[in-house]
C-alpha atoms as a PDB file:
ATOM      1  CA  UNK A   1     -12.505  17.077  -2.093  1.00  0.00           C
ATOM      2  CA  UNK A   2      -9.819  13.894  -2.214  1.00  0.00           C
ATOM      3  CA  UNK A   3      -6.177  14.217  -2.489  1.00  0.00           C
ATOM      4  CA  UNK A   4      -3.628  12.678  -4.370  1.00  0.00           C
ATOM      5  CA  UNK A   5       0.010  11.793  -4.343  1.00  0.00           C
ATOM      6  CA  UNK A   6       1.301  13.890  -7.658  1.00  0.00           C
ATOM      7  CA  UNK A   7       2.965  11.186  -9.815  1.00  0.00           C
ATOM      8  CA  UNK A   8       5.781  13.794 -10.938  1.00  0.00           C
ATOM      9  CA  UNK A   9       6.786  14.898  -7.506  1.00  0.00           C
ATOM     10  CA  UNK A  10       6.779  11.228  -6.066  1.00  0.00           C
ATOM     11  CA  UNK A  11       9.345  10.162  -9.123  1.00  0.00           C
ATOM     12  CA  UNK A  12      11.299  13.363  -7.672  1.00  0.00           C
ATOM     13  CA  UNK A  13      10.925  12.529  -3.980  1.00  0.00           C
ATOM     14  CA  UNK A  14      11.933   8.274  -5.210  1.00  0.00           C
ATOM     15  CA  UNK A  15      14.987   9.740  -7.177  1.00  0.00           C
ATOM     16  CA  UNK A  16      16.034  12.009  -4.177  1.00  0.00           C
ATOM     17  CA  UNK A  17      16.254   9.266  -1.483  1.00  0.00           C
ATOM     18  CA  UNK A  18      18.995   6.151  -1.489  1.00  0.00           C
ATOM     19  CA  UNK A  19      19.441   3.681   0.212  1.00  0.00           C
ATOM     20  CA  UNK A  20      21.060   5.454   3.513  1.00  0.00           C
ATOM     21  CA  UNK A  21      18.326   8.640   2.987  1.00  0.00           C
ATOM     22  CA  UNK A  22      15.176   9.043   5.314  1.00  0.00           C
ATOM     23  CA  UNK A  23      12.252  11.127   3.748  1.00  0.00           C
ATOM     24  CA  UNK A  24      14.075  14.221   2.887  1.00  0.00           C
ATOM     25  CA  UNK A  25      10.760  16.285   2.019  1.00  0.00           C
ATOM     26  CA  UNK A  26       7.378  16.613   2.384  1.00  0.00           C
ATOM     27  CA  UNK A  27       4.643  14.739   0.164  1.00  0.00           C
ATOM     28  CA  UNK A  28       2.715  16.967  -2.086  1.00  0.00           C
ATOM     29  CA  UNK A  29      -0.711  16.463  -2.266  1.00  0.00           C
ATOM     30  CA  UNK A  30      -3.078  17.979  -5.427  1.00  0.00           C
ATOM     31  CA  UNK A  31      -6.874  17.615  -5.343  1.00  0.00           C
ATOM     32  CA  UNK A  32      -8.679  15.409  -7.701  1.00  0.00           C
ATOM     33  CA  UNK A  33     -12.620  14.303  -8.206  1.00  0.00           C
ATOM     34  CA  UNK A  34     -13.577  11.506  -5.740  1.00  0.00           C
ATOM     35  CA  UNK A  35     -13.445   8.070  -7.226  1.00  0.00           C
ATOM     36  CA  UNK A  36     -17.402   6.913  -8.352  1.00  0.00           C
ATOM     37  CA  UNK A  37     -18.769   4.011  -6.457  1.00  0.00           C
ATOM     38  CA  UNK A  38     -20.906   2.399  -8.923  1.00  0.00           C
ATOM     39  CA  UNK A  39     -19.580  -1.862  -8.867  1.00  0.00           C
ATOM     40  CA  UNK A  40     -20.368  -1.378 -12.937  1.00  0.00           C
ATOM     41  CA  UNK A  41     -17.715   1.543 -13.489  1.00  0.00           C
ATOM     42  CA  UNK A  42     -14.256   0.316 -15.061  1.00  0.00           C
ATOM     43  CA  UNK A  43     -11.703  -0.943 -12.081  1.00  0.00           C
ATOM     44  CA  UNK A  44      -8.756   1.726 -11.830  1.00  0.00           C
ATOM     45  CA  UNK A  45      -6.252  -0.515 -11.653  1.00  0.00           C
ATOM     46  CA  UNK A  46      -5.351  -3.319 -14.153  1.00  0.00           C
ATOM     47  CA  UNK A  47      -2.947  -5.688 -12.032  1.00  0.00           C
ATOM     48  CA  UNK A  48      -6.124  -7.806 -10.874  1.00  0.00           C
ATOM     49  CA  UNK A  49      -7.379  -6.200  -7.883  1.00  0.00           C
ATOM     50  CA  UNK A  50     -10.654  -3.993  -8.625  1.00  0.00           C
ATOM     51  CA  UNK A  51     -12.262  -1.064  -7.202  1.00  0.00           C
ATOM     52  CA  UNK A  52     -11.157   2.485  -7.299  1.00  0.00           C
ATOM     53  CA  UNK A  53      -7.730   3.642  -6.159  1.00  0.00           C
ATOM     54  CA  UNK A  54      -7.544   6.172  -4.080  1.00  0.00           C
ATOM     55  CA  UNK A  55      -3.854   7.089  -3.405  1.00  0.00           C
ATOM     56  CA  UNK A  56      -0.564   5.229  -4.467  1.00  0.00           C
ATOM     57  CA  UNK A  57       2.966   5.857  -3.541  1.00  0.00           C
ATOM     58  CA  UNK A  58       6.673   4.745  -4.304  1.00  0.00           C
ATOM     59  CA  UNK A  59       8.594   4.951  -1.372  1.00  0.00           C
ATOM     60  CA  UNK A  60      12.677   3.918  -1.132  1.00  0.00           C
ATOM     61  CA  UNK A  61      12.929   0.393   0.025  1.00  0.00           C
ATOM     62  CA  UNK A  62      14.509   1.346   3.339  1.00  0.00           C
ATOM     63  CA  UNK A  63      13.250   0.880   6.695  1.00  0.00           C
ATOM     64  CA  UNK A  64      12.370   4.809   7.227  1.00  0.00           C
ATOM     65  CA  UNK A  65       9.779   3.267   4.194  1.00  0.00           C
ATOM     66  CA  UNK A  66       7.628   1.630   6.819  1.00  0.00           C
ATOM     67  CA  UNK A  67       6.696   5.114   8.593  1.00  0.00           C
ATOM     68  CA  UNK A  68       6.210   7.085   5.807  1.00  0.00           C
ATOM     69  CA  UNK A  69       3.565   4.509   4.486  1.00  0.00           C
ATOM     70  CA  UNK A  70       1.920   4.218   7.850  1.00  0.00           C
ATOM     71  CA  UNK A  71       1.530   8.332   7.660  1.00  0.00           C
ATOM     72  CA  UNK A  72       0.324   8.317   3.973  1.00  0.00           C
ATOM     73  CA  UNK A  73      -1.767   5.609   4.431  1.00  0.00           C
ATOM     74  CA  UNK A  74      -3.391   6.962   7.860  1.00  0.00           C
ATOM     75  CA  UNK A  75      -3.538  10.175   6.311  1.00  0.00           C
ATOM     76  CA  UNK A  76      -5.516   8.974   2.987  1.00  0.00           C
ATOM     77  CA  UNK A  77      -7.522   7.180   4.573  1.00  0.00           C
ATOM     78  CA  UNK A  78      -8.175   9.687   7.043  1.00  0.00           C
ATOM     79  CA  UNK A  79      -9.083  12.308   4.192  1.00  0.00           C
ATOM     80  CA  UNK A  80     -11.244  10.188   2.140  1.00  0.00           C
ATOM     81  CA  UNK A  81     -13.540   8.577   4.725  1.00  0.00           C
ATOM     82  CA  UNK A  82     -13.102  11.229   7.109  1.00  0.00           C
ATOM     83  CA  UNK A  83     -12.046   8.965   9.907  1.00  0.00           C
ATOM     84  CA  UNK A  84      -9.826  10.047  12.985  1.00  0.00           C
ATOM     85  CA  UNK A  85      -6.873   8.762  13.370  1.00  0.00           C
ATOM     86  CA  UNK A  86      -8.112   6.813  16.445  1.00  0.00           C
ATOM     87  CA  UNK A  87     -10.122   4.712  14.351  1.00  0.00           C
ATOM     88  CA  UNK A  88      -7.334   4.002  11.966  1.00  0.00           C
ATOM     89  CA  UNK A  89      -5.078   2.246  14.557  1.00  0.00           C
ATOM     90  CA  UNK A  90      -5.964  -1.261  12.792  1.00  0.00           C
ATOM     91  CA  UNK A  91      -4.755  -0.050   9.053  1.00  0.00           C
ATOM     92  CA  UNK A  92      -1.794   1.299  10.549  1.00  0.00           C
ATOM     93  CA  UNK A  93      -0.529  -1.428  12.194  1.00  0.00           C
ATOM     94  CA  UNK A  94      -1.231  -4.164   9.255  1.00  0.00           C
ATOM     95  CA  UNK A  95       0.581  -1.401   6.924  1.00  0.00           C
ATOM     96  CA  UNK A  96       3.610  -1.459   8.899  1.00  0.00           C
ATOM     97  CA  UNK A  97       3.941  -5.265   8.903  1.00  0.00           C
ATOM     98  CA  UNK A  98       3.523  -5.328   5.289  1.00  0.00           C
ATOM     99  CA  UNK A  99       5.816  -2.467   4.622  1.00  0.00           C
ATOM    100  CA  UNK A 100       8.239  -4.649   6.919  1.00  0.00           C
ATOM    101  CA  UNK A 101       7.954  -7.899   4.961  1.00  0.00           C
ATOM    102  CA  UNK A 102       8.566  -5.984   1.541  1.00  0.00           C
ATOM    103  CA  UNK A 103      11.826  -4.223   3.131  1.00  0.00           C
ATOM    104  CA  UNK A 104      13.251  -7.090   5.134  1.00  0.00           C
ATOM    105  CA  UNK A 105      12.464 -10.166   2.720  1.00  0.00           C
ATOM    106  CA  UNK A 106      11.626  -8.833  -0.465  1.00  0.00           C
ATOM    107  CA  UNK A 107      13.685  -7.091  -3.184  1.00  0.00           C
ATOM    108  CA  UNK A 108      12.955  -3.390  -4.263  1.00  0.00           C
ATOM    109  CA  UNK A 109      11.537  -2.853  -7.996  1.00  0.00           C
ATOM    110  CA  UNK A 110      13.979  -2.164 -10.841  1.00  0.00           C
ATOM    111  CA  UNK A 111      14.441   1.639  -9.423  1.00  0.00           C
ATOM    112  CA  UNK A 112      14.975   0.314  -5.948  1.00  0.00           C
ATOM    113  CA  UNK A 113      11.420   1.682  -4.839  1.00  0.00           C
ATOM    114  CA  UNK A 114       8.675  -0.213  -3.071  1.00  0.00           C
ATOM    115  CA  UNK A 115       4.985   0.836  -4.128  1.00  0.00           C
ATOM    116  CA  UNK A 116       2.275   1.499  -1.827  1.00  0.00           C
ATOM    117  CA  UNK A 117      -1.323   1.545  -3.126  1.00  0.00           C
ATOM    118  CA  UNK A 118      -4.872   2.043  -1.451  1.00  0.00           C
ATOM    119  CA  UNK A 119      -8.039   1.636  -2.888  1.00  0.00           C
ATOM    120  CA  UNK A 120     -11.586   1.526  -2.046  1.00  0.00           C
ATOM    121  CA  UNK A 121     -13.532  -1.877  -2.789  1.00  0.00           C
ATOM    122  CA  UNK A 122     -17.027  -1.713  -1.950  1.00  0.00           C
ATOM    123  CA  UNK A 123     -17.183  -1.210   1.578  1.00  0.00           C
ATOM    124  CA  UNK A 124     -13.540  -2.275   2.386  1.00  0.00           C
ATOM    125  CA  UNK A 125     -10.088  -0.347   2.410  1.00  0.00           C
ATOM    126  CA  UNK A 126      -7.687  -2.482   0.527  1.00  0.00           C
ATOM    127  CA  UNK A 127      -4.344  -1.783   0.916  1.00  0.00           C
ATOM    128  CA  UNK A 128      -1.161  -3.444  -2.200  1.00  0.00           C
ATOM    129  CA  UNK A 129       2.476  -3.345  -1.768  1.00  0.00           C
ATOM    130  CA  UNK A 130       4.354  -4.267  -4.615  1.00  0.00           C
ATOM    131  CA  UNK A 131       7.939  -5.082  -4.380  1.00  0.00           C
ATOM    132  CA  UNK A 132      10.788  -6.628  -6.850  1.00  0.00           C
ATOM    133  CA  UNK A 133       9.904  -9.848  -5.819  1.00  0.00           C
ATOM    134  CA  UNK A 134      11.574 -12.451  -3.770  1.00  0.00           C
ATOM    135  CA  UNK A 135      15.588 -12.361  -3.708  1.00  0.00           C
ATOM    136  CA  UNK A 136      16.684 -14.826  -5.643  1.00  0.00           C
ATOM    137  CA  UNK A 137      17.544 -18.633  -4.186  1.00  0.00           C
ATOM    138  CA  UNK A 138      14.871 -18.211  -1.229  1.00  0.00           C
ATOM    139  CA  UNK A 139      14.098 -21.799  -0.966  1.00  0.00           C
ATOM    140  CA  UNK A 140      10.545 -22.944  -2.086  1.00  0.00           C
ATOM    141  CA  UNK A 141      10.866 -20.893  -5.910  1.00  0.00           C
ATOM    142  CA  UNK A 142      10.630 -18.221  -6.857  1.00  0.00           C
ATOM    143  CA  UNK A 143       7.038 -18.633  -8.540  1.00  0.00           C
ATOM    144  CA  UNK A 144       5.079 -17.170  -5.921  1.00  0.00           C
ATOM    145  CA  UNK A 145       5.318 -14.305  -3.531  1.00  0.00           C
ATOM    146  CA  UNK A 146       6.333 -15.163  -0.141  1.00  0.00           C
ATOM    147  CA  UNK A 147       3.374 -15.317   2.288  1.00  0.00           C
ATOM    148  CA  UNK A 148       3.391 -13.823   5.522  1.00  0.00           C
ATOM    149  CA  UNK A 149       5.093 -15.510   8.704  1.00  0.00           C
ATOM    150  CA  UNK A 150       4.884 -15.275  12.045  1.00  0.00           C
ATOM    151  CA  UNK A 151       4.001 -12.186  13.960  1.00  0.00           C
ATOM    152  CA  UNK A 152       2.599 -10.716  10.786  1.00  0.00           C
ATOM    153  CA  UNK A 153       0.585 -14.051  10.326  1.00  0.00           C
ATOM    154  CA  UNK A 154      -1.232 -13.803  13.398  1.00  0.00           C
ATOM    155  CA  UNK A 155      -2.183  -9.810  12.919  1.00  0.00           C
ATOM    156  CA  UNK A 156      -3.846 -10.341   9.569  1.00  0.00           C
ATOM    157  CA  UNK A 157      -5.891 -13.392  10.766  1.00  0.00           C
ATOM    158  CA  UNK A 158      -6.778 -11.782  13.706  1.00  0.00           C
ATOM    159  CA  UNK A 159      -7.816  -8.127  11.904  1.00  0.00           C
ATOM    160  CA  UNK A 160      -7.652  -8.011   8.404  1.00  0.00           C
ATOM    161  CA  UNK A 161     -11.042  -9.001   6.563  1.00  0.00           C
ATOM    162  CA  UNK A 162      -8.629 -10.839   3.470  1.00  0.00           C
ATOM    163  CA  UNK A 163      -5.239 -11.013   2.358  1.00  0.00           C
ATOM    164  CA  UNK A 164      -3.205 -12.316  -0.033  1.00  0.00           C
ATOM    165  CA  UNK A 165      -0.293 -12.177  -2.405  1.00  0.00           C
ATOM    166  CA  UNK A 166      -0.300 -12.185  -6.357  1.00  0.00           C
ATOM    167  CA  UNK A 167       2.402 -11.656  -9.061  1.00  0.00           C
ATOM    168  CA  UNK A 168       2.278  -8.504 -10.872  1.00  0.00           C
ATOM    169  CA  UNK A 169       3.910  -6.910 -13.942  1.00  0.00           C
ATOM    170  CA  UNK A 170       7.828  -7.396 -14.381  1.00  0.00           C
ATOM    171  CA  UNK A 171       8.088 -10.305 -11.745  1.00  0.00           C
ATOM    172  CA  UNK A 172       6.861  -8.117  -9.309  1.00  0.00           C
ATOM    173  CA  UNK A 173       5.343  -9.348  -5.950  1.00  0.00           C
ATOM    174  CA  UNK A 174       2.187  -8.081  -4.487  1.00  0.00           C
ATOM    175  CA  UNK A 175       0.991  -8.348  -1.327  1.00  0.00           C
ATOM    176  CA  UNK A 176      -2.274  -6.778  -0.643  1.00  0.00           C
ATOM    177  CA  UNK A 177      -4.976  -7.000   2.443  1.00  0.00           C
ATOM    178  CA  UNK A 178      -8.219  -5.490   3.241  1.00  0.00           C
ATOM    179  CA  UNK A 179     -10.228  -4.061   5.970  1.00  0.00           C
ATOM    180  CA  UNK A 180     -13.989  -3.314   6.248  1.00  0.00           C
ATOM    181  CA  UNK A 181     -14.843  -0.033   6.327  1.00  0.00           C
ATOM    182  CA  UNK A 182     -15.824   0.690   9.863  1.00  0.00           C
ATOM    183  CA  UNK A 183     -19.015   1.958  11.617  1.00  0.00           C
ATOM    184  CA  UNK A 184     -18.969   6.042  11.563  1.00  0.00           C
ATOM    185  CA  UNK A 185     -16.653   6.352   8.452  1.00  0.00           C
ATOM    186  CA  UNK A 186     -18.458   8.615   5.876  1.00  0.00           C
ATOM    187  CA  UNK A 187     -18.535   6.733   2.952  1.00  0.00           C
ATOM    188  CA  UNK A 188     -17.206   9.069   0.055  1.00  0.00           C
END
């Protein structure tokens, strides 16, 4: 059996947290079918990434942001490939950059959120963060999502499979990067 964020509760949990708010409950989590893993079945998502998703949040853009999508992301992974944590130490650390980036330099969506997706691609985990988009006047446009710098740079060449960033609905920015599915993971 997989789990799923519940889209109702995480509007509620979203509308419940500001800007000066840490998580102020728990996630709730409600069983659903395992995605299929034929390549021929319909992608899930229709923002141009395929494969199946298996878990999205919106989280406030706020720093406490970063280690609630580190948890959620360790934890759905965890769940759906039955990995221990130990072997998700990778994933963890690439989320928290990202989560970073989007809270540091990017703007939060319209309703001030930042959204977290994971899905499963074949035999790699990929993980999306969508945010509002570059603030406005960052020099080099605003046509493009801001690539990763520094620090982060240098993580996701050294342990992410891919990565990359995309424009999504609503002048959205998505950053996204992927990890192969390691040795001893139960494929779902």
């Amino acid at each position: 059996m997989m789990f799923a964020y519940s889209p109702t509760r995480r509007r509620e949990a979203a509308a419940a947290m500001n800007a000066t708010d840490t998580w102020s409950g728990t996630p709730v989590l409600v069983p659903v079918s395992a995605p299929a893993l034929e390549l021929s079945a319909p992608a899930a998502r229709t923002n141009g990434s395929s494969g199946r998703l298996i878990g999205e949040i919106d989280l406030a853009a706020t720093p406490p942001a970063v280690r609630l999508a580190r948890s959620y992301v360790r934890e759905l992974v965890g769940q759906h490939f039955g990995a221990q944590r130990s072997r998700l130490g990778d994933l963890e650390l690439l989320t928290s950059e990202a989560m970073t980036n989007a809270v540091v330099h990017g703007r939060p969506r319209a309703d001030g959120t930042v959204m977290l997706a994971v899905l499963h691609i074949d035999r790699f985990v990929r993980v999306e963060i969508t945010d509002g988009g570059p603030p406005p006047g960052r020099p080099g446009g605003a046509d493009e999502p801001a690539p990763p710098e520094g620090r982060s740079l240098a993580l996701l060449k050294a342990l992410a499979a891919d990565f990359g960033t995309h424009r999504g609905p609503h002048a959205t920015a998505v950053f996204w990067f992927g990890l192969a599915v390691e040795e001893g993971w139960r494929l779902p």
